[in-house]
C-alpha atoms as a PDB file:
ATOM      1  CA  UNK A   1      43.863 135.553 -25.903  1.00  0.00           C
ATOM      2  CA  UNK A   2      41.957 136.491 -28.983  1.00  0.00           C
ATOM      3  CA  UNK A   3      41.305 139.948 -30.036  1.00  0.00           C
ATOM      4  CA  UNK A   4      39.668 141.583 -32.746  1.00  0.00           C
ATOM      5  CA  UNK A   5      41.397 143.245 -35.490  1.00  0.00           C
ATOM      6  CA  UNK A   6      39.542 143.821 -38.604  1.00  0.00           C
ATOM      7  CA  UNK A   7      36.665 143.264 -40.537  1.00  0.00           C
ATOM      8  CA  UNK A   8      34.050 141.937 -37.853  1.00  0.00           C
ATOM      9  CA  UNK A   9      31.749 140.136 -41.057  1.00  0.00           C
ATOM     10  CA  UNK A  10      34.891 137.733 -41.630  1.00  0.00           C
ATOM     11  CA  UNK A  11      35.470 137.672 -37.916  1.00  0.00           C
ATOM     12  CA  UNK A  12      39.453 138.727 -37.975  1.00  0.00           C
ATOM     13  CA  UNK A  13      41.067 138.066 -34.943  1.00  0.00           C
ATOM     14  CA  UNK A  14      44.477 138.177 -33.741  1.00  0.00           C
ATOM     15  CA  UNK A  15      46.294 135.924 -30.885  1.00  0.00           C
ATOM     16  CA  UNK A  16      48.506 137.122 -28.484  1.00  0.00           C
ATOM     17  CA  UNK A  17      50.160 135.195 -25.315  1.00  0.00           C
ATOM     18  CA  UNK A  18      49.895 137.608 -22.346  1.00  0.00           C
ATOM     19  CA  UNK A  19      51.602 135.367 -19.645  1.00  0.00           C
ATOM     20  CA  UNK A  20      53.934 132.147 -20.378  1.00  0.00           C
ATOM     21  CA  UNK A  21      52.111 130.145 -18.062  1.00  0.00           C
ATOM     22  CA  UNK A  22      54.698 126.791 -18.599  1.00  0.00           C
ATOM     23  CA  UNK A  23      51.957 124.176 -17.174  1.00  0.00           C
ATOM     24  CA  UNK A  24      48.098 123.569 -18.771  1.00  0.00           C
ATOM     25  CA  UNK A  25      45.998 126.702 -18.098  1.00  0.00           C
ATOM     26  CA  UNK A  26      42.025 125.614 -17.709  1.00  0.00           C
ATOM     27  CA  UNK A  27      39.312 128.152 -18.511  1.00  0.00           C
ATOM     28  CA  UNK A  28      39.961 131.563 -17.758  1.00  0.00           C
ATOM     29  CA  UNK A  29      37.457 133.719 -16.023  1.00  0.00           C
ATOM     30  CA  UNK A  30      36.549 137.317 -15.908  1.00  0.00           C
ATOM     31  CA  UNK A  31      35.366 139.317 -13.322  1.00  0.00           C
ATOM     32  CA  UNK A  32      35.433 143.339 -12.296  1.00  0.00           C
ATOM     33  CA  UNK A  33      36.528 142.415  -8.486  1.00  0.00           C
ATOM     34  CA  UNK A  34      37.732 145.876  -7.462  1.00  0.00           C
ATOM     35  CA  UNK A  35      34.655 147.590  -9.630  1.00  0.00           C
ATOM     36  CA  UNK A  36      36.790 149.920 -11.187  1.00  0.00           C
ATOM     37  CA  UNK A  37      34.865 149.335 -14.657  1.00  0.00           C
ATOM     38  CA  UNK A  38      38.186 146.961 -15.960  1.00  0.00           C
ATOM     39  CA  UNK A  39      38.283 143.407 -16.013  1.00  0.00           C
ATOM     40  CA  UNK A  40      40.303 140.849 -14.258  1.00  0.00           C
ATOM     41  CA  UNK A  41      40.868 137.730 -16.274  1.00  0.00           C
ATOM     42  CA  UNK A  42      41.655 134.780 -13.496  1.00  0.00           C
ATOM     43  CA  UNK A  43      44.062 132.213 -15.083  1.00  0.00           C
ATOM     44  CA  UNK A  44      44.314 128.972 -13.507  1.00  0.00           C
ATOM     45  CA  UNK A  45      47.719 126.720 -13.968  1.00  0.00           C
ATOM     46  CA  UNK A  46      47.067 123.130 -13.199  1.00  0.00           C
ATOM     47  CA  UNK A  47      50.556 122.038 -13.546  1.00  0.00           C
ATOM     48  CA  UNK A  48      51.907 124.877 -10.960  1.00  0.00           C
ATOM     49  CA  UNK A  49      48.571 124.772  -9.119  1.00  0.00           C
ATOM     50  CA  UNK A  50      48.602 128.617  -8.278  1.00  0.00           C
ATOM     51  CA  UNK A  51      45.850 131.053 -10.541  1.00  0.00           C
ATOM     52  CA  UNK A  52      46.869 134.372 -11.527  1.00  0.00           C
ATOM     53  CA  UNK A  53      45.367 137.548 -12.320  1.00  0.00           C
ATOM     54  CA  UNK A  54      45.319 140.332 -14.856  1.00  0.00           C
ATOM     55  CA  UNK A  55      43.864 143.220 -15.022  1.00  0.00           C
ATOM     56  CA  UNK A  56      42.712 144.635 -18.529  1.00  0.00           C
ATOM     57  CA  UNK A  57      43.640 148.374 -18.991  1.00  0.00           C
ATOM     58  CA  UNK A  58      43.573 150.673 -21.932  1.00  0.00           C
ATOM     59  CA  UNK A  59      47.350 150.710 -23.114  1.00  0.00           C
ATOM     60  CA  UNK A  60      49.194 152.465 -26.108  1.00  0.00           C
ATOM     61  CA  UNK A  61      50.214 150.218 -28.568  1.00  0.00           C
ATOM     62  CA  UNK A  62      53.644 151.637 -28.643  1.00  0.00           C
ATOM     63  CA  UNK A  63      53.605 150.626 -24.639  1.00  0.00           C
ATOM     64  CA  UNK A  64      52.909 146.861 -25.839  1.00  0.00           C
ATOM     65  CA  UNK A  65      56.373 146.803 -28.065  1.00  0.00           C
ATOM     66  CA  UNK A  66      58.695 148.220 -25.260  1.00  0.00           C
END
């Protein structure tokens, strides 16, 4: 997943790998299924044939090294 962080005019983005999915993921999808103003991001795995889903929530950054 990409995320911005830093100068949006040279379009600075950072990577991150928020589930080792171990087969081919296809395109993700988002969606706000329980309407509680977060998203869901749907992850498909081909190889394991199950999708999965995450919810995106504010977190602390010291939460995300712990």
């Amino acid at each position: 997943m990409l995320y911005p962080s830093g100068n949006a005019k040279t379009f600075d983005y950072s990577d991150t790998i928020y589930a080792a999915a171990g087969g081919t993921v296809g395109c993700l999808e988002t969606s706000d299924l329980d309407q509680d103003g977060w998203l869901e991001v749907w992850t498909p795995n081909y190889d394991g044939s199950y999708i999965e889903l995450f919810k995106i929530s504010p977190i602390k950054a010291a939460e995300l090294l712990q």
